[in-house]
PDB file of N, CA and C in Angstrom:
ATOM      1  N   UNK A   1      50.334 194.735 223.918  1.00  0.00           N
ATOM      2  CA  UNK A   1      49.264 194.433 222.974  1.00  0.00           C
ATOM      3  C   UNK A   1      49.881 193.998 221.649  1.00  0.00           C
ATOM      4  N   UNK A   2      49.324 193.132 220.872  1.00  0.00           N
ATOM      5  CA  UNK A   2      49.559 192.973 219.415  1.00  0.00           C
ATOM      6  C   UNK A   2      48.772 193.540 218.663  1.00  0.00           C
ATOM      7  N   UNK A   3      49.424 193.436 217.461  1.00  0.00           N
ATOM      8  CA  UNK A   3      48.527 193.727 216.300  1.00  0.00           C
ATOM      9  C   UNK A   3      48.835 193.203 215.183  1.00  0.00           C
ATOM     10  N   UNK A   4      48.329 193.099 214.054  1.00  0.00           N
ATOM     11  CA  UNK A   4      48.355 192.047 212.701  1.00  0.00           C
ATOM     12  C   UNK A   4      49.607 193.186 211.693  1.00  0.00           C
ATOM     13  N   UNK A   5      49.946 191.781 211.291  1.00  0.00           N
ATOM     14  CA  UNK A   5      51.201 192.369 210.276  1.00  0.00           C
ATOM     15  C   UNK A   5      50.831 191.934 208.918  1.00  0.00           C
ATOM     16  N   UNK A   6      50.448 192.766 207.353  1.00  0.00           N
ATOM     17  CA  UNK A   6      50.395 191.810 206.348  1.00  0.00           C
ATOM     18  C   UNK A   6      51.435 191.836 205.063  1.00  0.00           C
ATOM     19  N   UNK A   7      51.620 190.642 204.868  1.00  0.00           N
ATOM     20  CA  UNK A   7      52.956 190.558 203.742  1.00  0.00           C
ATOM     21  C   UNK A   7      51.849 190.954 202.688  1.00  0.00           C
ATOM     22  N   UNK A   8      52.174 191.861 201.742  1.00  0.00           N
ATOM     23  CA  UNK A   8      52.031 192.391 200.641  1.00  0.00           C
ATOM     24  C   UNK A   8      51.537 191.348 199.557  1.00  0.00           C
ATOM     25  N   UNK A   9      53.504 190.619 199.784  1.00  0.00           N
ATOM     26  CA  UNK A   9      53.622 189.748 198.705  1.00  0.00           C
ATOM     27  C   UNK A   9      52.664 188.583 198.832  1.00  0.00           C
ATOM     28  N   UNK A  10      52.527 188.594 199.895  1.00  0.00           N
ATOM     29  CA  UNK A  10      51.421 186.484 200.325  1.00  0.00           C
ATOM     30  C   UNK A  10      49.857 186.911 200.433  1.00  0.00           C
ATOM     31  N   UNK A  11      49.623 188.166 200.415  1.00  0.00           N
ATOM     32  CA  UNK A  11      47.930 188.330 200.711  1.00  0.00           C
ATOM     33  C   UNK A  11      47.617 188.528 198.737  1.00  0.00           C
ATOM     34  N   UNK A  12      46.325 187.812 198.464  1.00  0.00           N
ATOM     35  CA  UNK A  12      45.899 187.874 197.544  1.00  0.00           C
ATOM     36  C   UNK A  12      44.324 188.567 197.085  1.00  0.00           C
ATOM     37  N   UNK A  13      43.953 188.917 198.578  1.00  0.00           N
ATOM     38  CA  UNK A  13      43.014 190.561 198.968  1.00  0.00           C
ATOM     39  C   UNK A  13      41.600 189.454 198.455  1.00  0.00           C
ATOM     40  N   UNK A  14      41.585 188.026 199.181  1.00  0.00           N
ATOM     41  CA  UNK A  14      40.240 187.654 199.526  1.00  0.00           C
ATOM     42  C   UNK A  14      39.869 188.543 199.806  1.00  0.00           C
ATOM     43  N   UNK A  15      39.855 188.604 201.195  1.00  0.00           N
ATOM     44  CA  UNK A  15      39.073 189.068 201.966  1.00  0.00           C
ATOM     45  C   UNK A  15      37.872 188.879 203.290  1.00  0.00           C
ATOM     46  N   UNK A  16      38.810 187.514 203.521  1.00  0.00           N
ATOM     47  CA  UNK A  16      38.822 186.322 204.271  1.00  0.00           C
ATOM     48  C   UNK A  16      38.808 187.267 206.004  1.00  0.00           C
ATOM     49  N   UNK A  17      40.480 187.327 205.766  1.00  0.00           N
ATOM     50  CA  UNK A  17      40.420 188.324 206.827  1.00  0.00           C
ATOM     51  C   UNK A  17      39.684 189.572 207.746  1.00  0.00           C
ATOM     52  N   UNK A  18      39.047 190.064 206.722  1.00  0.00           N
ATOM     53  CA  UNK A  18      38.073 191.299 207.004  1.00  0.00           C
ATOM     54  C   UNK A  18      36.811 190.607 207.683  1.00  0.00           C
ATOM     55  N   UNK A  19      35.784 189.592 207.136  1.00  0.00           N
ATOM     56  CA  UNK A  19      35.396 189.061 207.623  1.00  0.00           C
ATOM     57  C   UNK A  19      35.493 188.436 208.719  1.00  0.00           C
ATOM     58  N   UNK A  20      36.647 187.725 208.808  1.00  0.00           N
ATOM     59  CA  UNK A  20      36.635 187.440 210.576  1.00  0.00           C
ATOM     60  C   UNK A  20      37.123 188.068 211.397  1.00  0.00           C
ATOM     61  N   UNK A  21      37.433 189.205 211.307  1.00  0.00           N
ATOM     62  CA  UNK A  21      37.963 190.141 212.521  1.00  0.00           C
ATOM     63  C   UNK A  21      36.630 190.868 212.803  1.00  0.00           C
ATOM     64  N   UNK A  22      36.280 190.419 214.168  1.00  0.00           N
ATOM     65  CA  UNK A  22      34.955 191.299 214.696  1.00  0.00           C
ATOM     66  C   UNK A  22      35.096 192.950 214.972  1.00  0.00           C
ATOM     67  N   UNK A  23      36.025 193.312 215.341  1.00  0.00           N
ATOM     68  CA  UNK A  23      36.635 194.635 215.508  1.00  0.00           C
ATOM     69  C   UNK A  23      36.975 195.894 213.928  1.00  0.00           C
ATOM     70  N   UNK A  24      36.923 195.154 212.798  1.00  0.00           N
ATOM     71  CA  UNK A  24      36.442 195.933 211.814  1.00  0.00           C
ATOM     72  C   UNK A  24      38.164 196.796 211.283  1.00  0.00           C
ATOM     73  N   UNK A  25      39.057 195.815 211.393  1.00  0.00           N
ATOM     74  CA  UNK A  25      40.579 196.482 212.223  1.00  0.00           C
ATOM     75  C   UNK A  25      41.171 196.272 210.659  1.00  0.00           C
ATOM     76  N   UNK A  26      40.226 195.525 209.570  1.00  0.00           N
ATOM     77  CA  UNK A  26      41.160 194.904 208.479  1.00  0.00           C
ATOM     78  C   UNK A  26      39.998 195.551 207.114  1.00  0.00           C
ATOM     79  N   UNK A  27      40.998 196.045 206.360  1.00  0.00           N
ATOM     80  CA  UNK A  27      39.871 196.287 205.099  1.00  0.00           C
ATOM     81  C   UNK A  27      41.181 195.889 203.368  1.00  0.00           C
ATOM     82  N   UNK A  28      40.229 195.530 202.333  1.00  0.00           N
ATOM     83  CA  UNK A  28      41.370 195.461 200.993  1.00  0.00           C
ATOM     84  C   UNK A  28      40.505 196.735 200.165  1.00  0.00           C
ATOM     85  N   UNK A  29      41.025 197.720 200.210  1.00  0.00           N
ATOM     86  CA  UNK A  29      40.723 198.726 199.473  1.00  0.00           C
ATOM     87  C   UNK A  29      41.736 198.498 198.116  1.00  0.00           C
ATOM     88  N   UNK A  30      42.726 197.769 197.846  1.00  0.00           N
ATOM     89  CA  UNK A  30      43.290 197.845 196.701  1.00  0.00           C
ATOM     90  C   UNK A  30      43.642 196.663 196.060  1.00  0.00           C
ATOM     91  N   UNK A  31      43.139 195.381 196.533  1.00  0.00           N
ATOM     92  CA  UNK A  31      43.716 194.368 196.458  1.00  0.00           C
ATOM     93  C   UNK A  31      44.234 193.442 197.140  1.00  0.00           C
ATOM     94  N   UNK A  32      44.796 194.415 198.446  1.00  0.00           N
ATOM     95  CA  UNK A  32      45.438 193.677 199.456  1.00  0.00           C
ATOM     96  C   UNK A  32      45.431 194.402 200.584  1.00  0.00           C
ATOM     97  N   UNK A  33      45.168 193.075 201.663  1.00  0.00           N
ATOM     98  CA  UNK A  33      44.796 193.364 202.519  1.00  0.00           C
ATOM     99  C   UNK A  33      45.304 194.748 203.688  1.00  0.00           C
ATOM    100  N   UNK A  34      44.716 195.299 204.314  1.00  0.00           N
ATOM    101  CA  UNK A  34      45.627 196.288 205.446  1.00  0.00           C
ATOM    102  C   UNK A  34      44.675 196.654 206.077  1.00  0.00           C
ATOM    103  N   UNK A  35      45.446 197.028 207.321  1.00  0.00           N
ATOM    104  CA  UNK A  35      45.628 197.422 208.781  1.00  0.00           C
ATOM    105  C   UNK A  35      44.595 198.834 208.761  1.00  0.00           C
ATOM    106  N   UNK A  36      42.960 198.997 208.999  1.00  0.00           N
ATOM    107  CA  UNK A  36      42.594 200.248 208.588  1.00  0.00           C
ATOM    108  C   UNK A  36      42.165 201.303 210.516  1.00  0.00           C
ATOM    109  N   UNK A  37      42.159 199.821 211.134  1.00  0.00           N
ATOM    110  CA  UNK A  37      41.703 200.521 212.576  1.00  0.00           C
ATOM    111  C   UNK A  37      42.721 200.310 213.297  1.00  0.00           C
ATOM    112  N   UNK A  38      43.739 199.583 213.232  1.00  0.00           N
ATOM    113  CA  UNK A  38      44.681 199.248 214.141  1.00  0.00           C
ATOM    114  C   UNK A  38      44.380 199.487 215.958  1.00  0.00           C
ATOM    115  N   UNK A  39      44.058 200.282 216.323  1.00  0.00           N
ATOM    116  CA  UNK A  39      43.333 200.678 217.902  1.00  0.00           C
ATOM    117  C   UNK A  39      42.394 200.213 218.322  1.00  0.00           C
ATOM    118  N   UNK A  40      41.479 199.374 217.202  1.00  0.00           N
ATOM    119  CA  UNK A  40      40.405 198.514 217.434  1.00  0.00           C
ATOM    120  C   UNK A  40      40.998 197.086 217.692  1.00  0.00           C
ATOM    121  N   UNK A  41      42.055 196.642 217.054  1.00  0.00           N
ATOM    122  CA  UNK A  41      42.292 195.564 217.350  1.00  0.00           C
ATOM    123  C   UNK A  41      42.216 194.495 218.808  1.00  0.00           C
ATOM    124  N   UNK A  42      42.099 193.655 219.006  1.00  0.00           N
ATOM    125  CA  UNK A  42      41.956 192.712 220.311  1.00  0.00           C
ATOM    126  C   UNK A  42      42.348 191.720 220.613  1.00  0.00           C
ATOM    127  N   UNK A  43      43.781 191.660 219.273  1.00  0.00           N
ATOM    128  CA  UNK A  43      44.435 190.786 219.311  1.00  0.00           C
ATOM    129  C   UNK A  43      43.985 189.406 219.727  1.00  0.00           C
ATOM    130  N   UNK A  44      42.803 188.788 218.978  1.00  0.00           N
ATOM    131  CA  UNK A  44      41.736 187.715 218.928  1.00  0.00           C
ATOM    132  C   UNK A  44      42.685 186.607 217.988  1.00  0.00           C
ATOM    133  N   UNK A  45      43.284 186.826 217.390  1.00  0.00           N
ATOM    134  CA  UNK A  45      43.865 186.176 216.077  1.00  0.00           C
ATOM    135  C   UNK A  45      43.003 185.765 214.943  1.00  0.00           C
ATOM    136  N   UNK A  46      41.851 185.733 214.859  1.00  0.00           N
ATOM    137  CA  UNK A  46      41.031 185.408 214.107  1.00  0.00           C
ATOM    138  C   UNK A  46      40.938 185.406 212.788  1.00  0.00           C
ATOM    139  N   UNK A  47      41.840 187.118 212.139  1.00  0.00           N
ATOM    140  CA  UNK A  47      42.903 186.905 211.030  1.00  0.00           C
ATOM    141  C   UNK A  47      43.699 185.630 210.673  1.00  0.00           C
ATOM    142  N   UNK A  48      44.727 185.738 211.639  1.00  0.00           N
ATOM    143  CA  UNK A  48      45.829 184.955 211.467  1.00  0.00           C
ATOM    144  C   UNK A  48      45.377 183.163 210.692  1.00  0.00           C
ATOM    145  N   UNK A  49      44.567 182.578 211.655  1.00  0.00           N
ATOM    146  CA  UNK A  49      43.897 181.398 211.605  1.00  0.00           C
ATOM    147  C   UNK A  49      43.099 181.501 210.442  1.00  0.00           C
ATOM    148  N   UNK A  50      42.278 182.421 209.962  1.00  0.00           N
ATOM    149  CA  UNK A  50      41.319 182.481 208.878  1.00  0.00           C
ATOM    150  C   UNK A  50      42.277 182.613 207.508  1.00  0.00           C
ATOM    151  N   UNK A  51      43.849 183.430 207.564  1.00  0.00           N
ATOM    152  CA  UNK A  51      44.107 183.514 206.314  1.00  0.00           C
ATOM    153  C   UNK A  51      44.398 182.488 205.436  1.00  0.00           C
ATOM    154  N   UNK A  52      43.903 182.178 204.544  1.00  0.00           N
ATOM    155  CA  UNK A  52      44.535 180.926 203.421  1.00  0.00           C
ATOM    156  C   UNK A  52      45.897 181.040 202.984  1.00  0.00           C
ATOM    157  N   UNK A  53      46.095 181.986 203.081  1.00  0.00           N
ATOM    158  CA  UNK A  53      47.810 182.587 203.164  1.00  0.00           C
ATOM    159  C   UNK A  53      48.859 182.560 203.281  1.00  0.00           C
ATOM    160  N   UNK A  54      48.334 182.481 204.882  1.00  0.00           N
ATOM    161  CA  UNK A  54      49.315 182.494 206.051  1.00  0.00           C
ATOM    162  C   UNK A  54      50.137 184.115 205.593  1.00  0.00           C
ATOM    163  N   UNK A  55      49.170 185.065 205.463  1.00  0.00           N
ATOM    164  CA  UNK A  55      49.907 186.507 205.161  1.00  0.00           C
ATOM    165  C   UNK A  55      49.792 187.288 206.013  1.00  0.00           C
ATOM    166  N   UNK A  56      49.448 186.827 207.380  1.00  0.00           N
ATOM    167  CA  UNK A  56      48.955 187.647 208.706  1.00  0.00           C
ATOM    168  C   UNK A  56      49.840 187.123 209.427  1.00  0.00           C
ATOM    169  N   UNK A  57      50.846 188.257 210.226  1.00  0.00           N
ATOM    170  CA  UNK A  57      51.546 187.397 210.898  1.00  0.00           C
ATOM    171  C   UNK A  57      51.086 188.851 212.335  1.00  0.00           C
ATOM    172  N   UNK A  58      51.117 188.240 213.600  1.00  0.00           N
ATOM    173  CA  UNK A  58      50.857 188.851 214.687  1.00  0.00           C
ATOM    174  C   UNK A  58      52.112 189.632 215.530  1.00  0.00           C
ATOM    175  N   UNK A  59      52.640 190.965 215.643  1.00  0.00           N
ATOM    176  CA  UNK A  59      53.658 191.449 216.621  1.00  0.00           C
ATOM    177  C   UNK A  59      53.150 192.144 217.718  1.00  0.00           C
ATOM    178  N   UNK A  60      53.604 191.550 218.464  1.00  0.00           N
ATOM    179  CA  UNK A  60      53.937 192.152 220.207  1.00  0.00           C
ATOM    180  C   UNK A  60      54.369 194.077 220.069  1.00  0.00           C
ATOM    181  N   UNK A  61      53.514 194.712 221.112  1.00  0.00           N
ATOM    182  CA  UNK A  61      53.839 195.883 220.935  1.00  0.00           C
ATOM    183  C   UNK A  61      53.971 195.647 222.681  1.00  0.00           C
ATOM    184  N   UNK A  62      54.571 196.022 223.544  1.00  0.00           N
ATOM    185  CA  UNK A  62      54.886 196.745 224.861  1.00  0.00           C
ATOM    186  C   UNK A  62      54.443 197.883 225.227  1.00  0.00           C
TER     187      UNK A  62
END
């Protein structure tokens, strides 16, 4: 399974991301973006493609 990775430094806590993840897996409680369900994820990419960013990057878990 994957799951979303976010650079700190490249997310600017739109909030772009949160919105298109149907699974509810992404929240910016401080500014920037993060990982709040991780187990919900469905590895859809829908992040990845939506960020203006490019601050979502996707890793392979085994």
């Amino acid at each position: 399974m994957a799951r979303p990775i976010i650079s700190a430094d490249d997310c600017v806590g739109c909030g772009i991301c949160v919105d298109a993840c149907p699974q509810g897996v992404l929240d910016v409680p401080a500014g920037v973006a993060e990982v709040v369900n991780e187990e919900n994820c469905i590895a859809c990419g829908n992040c990845l493609e939506e960020c203006p960013m490019g601050a979502i990057q996707e890793i392979s878990e085994d």
